[in-house]
PDB file of N, CA and C in Angstrom:
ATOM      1  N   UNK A   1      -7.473 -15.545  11.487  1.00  0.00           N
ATOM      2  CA  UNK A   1      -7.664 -14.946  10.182  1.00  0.00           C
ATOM      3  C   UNK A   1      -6.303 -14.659   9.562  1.00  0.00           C
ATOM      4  N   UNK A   2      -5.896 -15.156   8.015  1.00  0.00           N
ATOM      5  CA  UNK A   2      -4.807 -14.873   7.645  1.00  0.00           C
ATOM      6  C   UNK A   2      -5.354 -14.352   6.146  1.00  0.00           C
ATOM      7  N   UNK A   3      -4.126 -13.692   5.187  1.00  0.00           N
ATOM      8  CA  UNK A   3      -4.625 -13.314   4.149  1.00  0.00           C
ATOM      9  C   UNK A   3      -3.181 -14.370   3.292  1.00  0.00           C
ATOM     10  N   UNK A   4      -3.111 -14.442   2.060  1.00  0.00           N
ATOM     11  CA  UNK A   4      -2.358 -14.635   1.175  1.00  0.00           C
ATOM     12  C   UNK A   4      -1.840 -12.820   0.609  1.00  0.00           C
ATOM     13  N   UNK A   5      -0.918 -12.588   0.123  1.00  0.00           N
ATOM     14  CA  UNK A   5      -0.744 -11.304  -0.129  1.00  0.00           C
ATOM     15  C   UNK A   5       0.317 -11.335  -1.284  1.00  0.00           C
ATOM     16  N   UNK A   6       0.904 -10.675  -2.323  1.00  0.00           N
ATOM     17  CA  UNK A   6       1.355 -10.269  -3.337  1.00  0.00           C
ATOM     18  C   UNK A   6       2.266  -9.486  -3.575  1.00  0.00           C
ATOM     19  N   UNK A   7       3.667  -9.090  -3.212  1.00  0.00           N
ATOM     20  CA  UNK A   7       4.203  -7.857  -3.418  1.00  0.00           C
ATOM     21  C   UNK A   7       5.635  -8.116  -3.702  1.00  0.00           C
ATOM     22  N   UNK A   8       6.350  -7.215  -4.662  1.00  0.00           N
ATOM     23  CA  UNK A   8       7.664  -7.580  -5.020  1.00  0.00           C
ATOM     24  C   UNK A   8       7.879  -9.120  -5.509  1.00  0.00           C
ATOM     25  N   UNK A   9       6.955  -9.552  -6.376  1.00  0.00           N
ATOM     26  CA  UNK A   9       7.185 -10.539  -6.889  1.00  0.00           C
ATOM     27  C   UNK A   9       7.188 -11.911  -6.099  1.00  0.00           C
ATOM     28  N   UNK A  10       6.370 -11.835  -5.066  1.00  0.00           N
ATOM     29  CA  UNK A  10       6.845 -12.892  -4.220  1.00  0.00           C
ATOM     30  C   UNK A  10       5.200 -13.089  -3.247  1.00  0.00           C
ATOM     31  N   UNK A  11       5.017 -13.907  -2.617  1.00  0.00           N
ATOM     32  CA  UNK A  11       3.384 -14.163  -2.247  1.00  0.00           C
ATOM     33  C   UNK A  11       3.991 -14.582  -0.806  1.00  0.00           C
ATOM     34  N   UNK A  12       3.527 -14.054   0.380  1.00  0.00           N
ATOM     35  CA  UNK A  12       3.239 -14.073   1.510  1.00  0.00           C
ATOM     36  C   UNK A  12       1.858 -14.855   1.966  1.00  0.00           C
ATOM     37  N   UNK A  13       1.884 -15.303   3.600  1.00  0.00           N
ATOM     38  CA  UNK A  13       0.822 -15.610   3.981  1.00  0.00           C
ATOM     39  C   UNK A  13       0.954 -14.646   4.887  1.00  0.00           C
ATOM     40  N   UNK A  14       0.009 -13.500   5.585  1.00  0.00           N
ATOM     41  CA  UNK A  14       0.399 -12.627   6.903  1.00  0.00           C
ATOM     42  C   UNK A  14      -1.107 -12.850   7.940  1.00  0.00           C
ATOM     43  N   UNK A  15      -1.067 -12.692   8.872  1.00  0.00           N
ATOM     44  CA  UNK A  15      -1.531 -11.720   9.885  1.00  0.00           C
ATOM     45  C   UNK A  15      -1.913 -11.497  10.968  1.00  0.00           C
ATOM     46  N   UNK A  16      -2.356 -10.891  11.354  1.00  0.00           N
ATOM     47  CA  UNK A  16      -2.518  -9.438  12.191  1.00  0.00           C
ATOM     48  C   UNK A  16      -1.253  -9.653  13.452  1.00  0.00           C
ATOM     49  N   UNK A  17      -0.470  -8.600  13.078  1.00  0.00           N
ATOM     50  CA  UNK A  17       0.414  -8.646  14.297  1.00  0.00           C
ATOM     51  C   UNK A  17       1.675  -9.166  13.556  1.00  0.00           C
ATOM     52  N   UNK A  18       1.548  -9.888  12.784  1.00  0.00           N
ATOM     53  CA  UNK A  18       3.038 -10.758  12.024  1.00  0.00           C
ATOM     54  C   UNK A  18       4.069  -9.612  11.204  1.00  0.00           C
ATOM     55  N   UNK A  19       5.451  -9.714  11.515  1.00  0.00           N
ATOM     56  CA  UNK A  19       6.162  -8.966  10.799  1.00  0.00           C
ATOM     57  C   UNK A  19       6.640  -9.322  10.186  1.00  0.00           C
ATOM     58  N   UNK A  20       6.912  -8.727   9.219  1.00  0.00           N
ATOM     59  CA  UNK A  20       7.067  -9.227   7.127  1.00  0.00           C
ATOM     60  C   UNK A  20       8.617  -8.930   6.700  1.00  0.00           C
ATOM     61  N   UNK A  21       9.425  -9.384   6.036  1.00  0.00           N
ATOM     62  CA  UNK A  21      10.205  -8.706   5.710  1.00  0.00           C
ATOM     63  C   UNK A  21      10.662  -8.838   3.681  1.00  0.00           C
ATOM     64  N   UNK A  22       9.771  -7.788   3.072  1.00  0.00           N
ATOM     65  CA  UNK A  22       9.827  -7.675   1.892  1.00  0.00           C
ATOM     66  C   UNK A  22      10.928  -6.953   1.239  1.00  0.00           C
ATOM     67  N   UNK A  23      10.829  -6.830  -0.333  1.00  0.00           N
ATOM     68  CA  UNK A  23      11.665  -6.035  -1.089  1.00  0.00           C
ATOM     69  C   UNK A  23      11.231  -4.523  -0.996  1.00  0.00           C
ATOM     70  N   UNK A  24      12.131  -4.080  -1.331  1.00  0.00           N
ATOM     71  CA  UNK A  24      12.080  -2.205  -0.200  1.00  0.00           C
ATOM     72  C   UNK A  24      10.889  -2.007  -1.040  1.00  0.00           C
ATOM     73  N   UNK A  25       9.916  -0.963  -0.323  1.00  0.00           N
ATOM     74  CA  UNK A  25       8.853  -0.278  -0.726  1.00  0.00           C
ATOM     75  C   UNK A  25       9.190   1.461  -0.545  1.00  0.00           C
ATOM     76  N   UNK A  26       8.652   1.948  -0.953  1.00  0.00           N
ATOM     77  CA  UNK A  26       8.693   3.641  -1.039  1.00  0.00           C
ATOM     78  C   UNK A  26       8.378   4.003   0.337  1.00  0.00           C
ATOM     79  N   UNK A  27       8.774   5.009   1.285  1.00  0.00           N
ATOM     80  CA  UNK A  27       8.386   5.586   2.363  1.00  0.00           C
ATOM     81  C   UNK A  27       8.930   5.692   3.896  1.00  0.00           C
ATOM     82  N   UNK A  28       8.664   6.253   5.060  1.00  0.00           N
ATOM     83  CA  UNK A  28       9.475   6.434   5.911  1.00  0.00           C
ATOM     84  C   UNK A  28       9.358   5.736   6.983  1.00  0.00           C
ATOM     85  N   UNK A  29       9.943   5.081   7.768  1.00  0.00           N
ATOM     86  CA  UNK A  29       9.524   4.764   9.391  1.00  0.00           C
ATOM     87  C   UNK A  29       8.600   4.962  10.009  1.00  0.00           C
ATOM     88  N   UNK A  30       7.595   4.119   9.913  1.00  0.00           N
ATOM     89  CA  UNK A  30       5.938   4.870  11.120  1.00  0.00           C
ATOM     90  C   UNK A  30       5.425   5.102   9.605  1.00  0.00           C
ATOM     91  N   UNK A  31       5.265   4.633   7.982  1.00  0.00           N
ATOM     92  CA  UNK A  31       3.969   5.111   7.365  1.00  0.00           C
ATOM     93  C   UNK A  31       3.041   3.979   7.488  1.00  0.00           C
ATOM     94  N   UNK A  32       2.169   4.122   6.668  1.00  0.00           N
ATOM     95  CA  UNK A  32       1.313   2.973   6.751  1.00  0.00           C
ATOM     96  C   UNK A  32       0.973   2.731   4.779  1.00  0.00           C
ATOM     97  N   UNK A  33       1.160   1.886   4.866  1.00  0.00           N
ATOM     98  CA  UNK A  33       1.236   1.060   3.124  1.00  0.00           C
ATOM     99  C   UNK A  33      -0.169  -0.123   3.315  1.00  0.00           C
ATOM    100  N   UNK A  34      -0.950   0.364   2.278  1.00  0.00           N
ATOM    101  CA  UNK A  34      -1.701  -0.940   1.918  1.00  0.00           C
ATOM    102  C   UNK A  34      -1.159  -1.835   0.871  1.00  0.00           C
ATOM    103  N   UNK A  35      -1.478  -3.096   1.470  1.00  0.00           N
ATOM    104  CA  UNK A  35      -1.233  -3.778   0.521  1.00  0.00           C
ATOM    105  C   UNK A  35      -2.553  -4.757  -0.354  1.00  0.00           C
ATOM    106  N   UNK A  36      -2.986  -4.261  -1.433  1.00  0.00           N
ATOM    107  CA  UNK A  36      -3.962  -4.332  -2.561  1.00  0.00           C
ATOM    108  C   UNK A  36      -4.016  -5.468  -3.095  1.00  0.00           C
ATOM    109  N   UNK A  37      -2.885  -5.963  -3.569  1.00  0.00           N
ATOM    110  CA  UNK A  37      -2.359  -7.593  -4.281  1.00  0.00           C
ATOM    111  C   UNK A  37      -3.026  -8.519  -3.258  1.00  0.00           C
ATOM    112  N   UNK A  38      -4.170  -8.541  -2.957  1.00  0.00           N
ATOM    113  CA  UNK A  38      -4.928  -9.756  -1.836  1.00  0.00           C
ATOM    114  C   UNK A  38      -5.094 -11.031  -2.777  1.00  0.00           C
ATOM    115  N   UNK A  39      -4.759 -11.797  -2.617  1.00  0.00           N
ATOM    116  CA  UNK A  39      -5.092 -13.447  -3.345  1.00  0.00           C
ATOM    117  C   UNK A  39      -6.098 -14.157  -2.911  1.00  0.00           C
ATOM    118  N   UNK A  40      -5.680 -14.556  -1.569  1.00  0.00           N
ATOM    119  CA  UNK A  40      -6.830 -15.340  -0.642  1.00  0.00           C
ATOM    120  C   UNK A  40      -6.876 -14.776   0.877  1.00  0.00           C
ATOM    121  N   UNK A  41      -8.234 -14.571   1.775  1.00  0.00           N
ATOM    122  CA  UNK A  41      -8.321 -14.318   2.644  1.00  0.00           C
ATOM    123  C   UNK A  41      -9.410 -15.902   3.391  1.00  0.00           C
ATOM    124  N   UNK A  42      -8.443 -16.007   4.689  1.00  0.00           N
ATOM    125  CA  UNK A  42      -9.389 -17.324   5.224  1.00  0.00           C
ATOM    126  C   UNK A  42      -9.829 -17.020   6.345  1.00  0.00           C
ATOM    127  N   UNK A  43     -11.051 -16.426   6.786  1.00  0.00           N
ATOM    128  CA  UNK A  43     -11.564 -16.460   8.227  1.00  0.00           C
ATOM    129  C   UNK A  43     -12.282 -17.597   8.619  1.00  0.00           C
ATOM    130  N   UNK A  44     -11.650 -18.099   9.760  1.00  0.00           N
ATOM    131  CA  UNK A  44     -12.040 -19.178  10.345  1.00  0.00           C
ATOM    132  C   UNK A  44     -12.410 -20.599   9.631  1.00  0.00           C
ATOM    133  N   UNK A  45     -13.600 -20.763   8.957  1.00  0.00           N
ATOM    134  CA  UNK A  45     -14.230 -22.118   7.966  1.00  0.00           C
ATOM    135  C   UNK A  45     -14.119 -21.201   6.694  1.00  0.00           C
ATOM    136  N   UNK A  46     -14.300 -19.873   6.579  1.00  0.00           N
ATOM    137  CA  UNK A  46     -14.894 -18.802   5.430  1.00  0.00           C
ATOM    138  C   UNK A  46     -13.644 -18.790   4.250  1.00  0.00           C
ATOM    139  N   UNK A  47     -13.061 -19.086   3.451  1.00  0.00           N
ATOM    140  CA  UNK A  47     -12.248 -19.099   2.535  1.00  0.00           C
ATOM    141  C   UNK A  47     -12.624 -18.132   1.147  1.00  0.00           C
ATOM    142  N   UNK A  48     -12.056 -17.243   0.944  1.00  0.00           N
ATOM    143  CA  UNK A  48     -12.591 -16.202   0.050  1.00  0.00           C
ATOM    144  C   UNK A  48     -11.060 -16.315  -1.024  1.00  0.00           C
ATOM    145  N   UNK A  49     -11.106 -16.650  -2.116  1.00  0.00           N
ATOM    146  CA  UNK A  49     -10.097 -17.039  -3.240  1.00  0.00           C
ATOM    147  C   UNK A  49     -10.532 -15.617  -4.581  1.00  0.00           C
ATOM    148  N   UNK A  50      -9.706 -15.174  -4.955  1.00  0.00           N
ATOM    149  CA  UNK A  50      -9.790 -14.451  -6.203  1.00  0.00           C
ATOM    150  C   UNK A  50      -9.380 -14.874  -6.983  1.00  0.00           C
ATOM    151  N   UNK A  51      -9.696 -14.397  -8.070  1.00  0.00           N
ATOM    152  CA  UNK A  51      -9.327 -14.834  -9.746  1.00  0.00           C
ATOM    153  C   UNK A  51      -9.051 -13.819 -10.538  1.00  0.00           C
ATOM    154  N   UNK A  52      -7.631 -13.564 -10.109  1.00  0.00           N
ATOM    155  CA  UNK A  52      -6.582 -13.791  -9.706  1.00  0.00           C
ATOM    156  C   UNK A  52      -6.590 -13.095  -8.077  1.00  0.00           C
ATOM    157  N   UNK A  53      -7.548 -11.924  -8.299  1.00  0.00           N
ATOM    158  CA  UNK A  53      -7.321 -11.230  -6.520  1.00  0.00           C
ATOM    159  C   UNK A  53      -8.419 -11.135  -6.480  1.00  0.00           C
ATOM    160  N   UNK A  54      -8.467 -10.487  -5.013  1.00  0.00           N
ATOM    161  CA  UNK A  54     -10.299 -10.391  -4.600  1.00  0.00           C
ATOM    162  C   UNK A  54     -10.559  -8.732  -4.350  1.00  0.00           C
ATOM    163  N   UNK A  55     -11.268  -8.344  -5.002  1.00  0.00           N
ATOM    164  CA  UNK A  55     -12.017  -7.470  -5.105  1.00  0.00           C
ATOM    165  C   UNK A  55     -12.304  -6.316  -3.894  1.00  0.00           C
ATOM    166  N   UNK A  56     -11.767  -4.924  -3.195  1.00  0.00           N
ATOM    167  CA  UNK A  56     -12.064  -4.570  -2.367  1.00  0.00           C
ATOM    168  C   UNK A  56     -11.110  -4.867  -1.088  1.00  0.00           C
ATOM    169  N   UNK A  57     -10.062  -5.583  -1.431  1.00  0.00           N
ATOM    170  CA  UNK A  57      -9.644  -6.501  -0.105  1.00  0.00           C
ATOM    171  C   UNK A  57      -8.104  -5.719   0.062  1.00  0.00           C
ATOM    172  N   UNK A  58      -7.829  -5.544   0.970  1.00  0.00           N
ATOM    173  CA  UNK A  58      -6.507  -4.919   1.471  1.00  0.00           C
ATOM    174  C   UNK A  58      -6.176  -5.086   2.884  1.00  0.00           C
ATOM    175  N   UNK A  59      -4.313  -5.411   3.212  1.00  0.00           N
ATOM    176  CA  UNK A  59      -3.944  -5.529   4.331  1.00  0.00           C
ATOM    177  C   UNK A  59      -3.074  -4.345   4.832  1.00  0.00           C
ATOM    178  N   UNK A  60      -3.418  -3.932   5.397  1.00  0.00           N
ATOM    179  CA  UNK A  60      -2.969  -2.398   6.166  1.00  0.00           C
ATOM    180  C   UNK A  60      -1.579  -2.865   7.033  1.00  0.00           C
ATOM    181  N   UNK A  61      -0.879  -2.066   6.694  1.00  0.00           N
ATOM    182  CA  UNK A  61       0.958  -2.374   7.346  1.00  0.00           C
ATOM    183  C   UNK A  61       1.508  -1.102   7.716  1.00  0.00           C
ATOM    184  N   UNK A  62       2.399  -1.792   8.370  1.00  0.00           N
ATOM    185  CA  UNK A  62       2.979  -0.210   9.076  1.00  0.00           C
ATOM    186  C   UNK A  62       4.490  -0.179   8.775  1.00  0.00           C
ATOM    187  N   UNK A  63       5.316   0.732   8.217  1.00  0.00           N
ATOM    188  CA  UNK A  63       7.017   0.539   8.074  1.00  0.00           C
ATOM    189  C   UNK A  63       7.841   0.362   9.195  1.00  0.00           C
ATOM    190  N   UNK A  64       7.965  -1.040   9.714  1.00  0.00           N
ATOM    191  CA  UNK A  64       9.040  -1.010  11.183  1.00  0.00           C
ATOM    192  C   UNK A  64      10.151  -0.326  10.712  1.00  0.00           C
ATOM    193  N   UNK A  65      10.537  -0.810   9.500  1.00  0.00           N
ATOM    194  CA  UNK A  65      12.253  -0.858   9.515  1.00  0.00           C
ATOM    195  C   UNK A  65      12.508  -0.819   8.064  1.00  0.00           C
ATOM    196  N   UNK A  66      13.647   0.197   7.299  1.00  0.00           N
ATOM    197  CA  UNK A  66      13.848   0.456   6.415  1.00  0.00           C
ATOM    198  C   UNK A  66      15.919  -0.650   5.894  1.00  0.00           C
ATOM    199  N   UNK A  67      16.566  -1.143   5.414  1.00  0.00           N
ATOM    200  CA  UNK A  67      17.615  -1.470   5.734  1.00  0.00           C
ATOM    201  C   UNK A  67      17.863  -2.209   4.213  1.00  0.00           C
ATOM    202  N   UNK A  68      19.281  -3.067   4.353  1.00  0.00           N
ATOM    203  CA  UNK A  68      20.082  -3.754   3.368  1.00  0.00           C
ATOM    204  C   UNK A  68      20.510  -5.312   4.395  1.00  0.00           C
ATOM    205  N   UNK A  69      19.861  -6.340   3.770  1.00  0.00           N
ATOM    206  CA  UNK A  69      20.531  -7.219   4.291  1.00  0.00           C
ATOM    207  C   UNK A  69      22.095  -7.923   4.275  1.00  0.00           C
ATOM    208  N   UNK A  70      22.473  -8.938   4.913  1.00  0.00           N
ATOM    209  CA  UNK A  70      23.881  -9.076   4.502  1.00  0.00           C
ATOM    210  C   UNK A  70      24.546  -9.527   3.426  1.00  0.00           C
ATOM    211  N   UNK A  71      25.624  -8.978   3.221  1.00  0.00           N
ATOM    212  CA  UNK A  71      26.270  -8.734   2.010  1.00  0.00           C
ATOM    213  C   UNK A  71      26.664 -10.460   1.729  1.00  0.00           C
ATOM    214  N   UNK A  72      26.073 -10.838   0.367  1.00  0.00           N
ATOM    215  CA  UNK A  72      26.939 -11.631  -0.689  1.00  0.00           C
ATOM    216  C   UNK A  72      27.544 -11.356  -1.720  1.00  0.00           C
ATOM    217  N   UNK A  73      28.444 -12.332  -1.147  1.00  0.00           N
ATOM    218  CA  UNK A  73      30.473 -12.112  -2.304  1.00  0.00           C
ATOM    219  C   UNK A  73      29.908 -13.227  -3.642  1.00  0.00           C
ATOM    220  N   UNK A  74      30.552 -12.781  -4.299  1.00  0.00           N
ATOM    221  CA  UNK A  74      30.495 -13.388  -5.673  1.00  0.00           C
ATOM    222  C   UNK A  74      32.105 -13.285  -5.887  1.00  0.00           C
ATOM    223  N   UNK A  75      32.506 -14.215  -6.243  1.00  0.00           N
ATOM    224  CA  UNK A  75      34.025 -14.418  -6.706  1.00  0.00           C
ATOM    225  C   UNK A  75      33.980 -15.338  -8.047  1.00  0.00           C
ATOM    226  N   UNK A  76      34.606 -14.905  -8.828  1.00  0.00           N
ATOM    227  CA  UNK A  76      34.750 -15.725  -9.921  1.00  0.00           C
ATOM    228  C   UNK A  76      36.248 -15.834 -10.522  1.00  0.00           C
ATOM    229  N   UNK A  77      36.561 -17.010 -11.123  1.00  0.00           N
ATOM    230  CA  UNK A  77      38.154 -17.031 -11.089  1.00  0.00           C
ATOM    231  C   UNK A  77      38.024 -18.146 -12.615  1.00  0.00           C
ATOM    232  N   UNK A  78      39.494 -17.920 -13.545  1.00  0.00           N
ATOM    233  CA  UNK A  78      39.774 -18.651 -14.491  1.00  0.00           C
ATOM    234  C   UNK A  78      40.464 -19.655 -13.805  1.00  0.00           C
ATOM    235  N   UNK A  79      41.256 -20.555 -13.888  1.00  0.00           N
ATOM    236  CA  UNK A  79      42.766 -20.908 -13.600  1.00  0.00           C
ATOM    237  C   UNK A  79      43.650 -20.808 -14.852  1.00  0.00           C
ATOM    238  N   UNK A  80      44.833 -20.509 -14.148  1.00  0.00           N
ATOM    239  CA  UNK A  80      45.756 -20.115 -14.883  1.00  0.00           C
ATOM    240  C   UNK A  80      45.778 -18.762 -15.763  1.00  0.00           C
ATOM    241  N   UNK A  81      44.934 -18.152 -15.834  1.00  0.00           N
ATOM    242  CA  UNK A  81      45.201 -16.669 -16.480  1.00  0.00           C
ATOM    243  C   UNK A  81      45.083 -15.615 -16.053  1.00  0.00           C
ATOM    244  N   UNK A  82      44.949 -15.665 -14.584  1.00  0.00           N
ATOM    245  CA  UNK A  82      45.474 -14.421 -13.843  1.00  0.00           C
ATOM    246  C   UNK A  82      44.059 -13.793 -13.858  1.00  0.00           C
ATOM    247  N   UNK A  83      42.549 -14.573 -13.932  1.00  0.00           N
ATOM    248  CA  UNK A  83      41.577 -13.290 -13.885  1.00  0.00           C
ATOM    249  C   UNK A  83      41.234 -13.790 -12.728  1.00  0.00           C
ATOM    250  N   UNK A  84      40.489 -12.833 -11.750  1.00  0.00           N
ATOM    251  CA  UNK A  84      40.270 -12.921 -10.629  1.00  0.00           C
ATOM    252  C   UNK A  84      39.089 -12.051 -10.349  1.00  0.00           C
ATOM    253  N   UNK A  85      37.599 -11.986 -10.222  1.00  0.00           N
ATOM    254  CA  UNK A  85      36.720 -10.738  -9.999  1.00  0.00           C
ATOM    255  C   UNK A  85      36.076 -11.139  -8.750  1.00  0.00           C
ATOM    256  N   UNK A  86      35.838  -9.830  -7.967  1.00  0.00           N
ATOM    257  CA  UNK A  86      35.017 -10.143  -6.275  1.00  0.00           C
ATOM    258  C   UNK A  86      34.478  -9.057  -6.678  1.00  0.00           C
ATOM    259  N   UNK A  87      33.024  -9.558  -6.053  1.00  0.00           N
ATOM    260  CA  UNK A  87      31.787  -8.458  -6.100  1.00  0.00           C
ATOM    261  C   UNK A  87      31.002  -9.110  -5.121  1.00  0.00           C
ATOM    262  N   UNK A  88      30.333  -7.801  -4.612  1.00  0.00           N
ATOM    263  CA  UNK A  88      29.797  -7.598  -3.049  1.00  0.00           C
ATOM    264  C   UNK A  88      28.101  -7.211  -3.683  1.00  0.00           C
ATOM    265  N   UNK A  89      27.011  -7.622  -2.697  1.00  0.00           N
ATOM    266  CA  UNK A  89      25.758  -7.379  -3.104  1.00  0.00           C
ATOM    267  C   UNK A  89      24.752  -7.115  -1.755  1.00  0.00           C
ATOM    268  N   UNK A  90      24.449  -5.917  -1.638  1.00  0.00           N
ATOM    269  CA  UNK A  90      23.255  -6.101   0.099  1.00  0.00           C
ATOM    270  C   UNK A  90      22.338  -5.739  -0.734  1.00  0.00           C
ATOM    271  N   UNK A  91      21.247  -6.401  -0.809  1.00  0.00           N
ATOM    272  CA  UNK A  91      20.034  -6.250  -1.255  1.00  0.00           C
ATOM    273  C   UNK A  91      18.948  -5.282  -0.302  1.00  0.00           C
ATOM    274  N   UNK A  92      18.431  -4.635  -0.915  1.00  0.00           N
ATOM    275  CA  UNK A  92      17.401  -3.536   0.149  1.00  0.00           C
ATOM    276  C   UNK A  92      16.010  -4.277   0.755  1.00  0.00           C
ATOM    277  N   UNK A  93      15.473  -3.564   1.827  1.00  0.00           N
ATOM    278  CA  UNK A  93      14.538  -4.441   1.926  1.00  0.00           C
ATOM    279  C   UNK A  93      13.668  -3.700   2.920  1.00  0.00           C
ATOM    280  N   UNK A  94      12.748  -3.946   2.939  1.00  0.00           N
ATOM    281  CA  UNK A  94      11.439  -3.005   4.049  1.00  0.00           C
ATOM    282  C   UNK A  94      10.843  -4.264   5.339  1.00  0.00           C
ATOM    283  N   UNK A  95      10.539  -3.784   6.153  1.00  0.00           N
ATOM    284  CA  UNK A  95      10.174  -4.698   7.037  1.00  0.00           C
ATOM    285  C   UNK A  95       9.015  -3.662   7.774  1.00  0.00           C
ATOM    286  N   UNK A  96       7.632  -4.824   7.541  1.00  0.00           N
ATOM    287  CA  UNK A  96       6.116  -4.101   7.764  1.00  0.00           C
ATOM    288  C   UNK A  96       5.901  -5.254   8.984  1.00  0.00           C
ATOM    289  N   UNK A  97       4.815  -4.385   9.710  1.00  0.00           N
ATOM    290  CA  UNK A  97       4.316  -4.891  10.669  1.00  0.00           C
ATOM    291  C   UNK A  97       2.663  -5.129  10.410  1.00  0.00           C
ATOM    292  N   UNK A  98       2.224  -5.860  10.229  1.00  0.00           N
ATOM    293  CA  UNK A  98       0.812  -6.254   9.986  1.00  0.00           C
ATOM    294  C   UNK A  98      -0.382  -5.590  10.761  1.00  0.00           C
ATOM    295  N   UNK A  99      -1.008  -4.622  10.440  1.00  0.00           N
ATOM    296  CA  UNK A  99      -2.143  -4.045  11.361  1.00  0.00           C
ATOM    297  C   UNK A  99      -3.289  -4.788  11.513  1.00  0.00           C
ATOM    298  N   UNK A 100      -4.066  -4.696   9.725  1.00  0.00           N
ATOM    299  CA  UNK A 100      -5.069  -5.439   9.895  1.00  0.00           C
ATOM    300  C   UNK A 100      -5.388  -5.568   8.399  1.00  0.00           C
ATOM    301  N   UNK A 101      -6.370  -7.069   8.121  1.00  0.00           N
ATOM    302  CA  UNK A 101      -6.692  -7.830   7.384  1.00  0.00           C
ATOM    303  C   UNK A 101      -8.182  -7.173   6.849  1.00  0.00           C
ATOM    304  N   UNK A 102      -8.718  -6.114   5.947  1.00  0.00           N
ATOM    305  CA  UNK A 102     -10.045  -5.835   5.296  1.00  0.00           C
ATOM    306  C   UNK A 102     -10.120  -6.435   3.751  1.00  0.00           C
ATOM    307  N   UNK A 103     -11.490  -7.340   4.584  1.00  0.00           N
ATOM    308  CA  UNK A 103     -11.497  -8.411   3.480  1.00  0.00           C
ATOM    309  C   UNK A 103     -13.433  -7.897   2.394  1.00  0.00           C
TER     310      UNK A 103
END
């Protein structure tokens, strides 16, 4: 059983047991976040599709890990006129652990 899922702008396939690593969500180490944005859920032959989501359907997650991934440099340069700019970027990010699939 897997679901299609929705969050931070970006569509996942998850589950049960699979760990995710999304754009940061609100909350602490050990909460538990549903996630509502359900698209498609497929048990076994059973294929359940929404238009646009399905109705009632949510995947229950747990917060492993709160963090910033690694840093990208941005450098930008003229030639010849002496401009020179470096900029640094860690993007935030949440990492859920998949409980379970209610379809």
């Amino acid at each position: 059983m897997y679901a299609i899922v929705r969050t931070g702008g970006k569509q996942y396939q998850v589950a049960c047991g699979d760990t995710l690593r999304v754009e940061k969500l609100a909350g602490d180490i050990g909460d538990s976040v549903d996630l509502n944005d359900v698209l498609m859920v497929v048990e076994g032959e059973e294929v359940k599709v929404g238009q646009p989501l399905l109705e009632n359907a949510k995947v229950v997650a747990k917060i492993a890990e709160q963090g910033k991934s690694k840093k990208v440099l941005v450098f930008k340069k003229k030639r010849r006129k002496g401009y020179r700019l470096k900029k640094g970027h860690r993007q935030s990010y949440t990492s859920l652990k998949i409980e379970e699939i209610k379809a």
